[in-house]
Protein backbone atom coordinates (compact mmCIF):
# COMPACT_ATOMS: atom_id res chain seq x y z
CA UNK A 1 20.76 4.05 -26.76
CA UNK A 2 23.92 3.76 -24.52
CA UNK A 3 24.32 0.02 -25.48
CA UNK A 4 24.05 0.59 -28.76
CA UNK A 5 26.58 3.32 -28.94
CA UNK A 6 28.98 1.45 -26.81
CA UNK A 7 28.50 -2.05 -28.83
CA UNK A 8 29.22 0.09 -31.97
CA UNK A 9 32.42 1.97 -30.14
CA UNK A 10 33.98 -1.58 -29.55
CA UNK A 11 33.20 -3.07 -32.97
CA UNK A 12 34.68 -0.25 -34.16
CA UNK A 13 37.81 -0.34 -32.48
CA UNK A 14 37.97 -3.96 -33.46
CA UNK A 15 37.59 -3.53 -36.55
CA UNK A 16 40.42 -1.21 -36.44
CA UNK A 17 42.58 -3.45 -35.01
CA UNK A 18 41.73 -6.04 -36.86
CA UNK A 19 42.76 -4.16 -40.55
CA UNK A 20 45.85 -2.87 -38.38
CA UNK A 21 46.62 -6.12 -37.98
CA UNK A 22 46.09 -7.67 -41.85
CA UNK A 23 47.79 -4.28 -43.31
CA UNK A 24 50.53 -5.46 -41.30
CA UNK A 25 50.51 -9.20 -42.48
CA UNK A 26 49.85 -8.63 -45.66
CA UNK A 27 51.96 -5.84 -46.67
CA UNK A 28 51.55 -2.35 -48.31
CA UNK A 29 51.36 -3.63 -51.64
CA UNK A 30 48.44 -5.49 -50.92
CA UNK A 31 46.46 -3.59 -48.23
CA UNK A 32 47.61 -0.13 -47.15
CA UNK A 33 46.68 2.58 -44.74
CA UNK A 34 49.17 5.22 -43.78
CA UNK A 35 50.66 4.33 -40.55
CA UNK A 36 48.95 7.70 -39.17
CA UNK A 37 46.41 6.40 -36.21
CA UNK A 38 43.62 8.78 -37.34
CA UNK A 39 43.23 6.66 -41.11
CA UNK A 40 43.28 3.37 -39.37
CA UNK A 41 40.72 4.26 -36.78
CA UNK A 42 38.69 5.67 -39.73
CA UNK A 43 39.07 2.54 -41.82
CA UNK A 44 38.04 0.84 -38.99
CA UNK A 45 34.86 3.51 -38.66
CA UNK A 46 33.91 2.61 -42.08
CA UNK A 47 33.98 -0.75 -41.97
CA UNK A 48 31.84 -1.15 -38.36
CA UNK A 49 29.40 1.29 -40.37
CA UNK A 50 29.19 -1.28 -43.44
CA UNK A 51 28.98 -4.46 -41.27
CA UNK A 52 26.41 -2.53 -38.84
CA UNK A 53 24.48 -1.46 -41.80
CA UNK A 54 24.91 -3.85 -45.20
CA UNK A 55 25.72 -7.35 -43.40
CA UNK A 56 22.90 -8.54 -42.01
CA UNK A 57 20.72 -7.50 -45.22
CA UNK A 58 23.57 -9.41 -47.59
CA UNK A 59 23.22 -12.28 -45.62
CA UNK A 60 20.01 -12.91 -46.35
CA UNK A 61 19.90 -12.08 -49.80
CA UNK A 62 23.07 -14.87 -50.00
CA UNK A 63 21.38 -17.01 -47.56
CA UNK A 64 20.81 -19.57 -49.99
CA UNK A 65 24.68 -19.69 -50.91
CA UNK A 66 25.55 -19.83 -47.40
CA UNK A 67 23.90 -22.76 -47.17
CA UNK A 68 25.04 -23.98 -50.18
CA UNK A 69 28.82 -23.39 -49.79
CA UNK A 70 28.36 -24.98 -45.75
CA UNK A 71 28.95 -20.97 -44.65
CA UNK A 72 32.21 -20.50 -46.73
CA UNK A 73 30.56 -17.96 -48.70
CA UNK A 74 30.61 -15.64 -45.46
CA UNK A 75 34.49 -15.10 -46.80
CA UNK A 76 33.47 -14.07 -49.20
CA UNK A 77 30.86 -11.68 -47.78
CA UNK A 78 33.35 -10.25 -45.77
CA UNK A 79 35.89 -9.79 -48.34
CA UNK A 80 33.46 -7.59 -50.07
CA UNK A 81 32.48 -5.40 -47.28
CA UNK A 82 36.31 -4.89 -46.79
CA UNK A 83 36.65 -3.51 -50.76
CA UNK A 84 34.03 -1.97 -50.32
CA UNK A 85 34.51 0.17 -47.30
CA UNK A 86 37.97 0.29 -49.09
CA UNK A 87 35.92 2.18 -52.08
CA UNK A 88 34.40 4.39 -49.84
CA UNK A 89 37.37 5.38 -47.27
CA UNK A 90 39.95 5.96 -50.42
CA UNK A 91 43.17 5.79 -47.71
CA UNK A 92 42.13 2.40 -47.46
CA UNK A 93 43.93 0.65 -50.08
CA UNK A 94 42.73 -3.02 -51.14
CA UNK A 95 44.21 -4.66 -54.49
CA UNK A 96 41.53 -7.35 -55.21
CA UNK A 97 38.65 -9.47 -54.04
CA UNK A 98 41.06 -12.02 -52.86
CA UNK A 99 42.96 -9.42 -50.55
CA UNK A 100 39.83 -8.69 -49.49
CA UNK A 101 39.28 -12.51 -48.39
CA UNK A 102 42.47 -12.70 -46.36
CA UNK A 103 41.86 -9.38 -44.25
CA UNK A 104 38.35 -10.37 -43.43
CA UNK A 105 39.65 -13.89 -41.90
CA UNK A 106 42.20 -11.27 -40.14
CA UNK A 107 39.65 -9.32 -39.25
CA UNK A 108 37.35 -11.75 -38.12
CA UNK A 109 40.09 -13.88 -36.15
CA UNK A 110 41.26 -10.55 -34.39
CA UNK A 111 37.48 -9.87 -33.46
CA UNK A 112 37.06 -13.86 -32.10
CA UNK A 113 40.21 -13.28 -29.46
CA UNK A 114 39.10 -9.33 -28.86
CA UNK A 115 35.80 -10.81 -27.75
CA UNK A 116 37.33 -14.30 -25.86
CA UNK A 117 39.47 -11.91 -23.74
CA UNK A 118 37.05 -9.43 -23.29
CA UNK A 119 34.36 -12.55 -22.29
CA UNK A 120 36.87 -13.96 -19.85
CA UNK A 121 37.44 -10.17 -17.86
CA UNK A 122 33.65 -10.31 -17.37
């Protein structure tokens, strides 16, 4: 139980981070939280609670256009979780689908060097 809870701790705070990071890129009139620390740690909450729990079953309903699309529809995958944790954390503001897109590459490129640092400490 302690692994699990501790692997879901750090994805959270990842993905935290990580929409920290694309609010910042992107800008407020594409994807805003308040700059209050308790909203972006509970965007990033939701968000490790819809990867943990709606990924893995999406991908393999969509397996077939993963394949398809060489793995590019996992952007798009990911864009949706984003609106969608969006629609359920309403201080997490998203415009569009395409928004969407761009903070899960953020997301997803801030979780690749979280975990290459991380991997190199160990």
């Amino acid at each position: 139980m302690r692994p699990f809870l501790l692997g879901f701790g750090i994805r959270w705070l990842v993905s935290a981070l990580g929409l920290w990071v694309a609010a910042a890129l992107l800008g407020p009139s594409r994807l805003d939280m308040s700059s209050d620390w308790v909203t972006v740690v509970g965007a990033g909450f939701f968000l490790a609670l819809v990867n943990m729990a709606l990924k893995p079953i999406l991908v393999i309903l969509s397996f077939p256009a993963i394949i398809f699309s060489l793995g590019l529809f996992m952007l798009v995958l990911n864009g949706f979780l984003i609106l969608l944790s969006s629609w359920l954390y309403s201080p997490l503001y998203v415009k569009n689908l395409g928004v969407a897109i761009i903070a899960g590459i953020i997301v997803g490129l801030v979780n690749f060097l979280v975990s290459r640092i991380i991997e190199s400490k160990a």
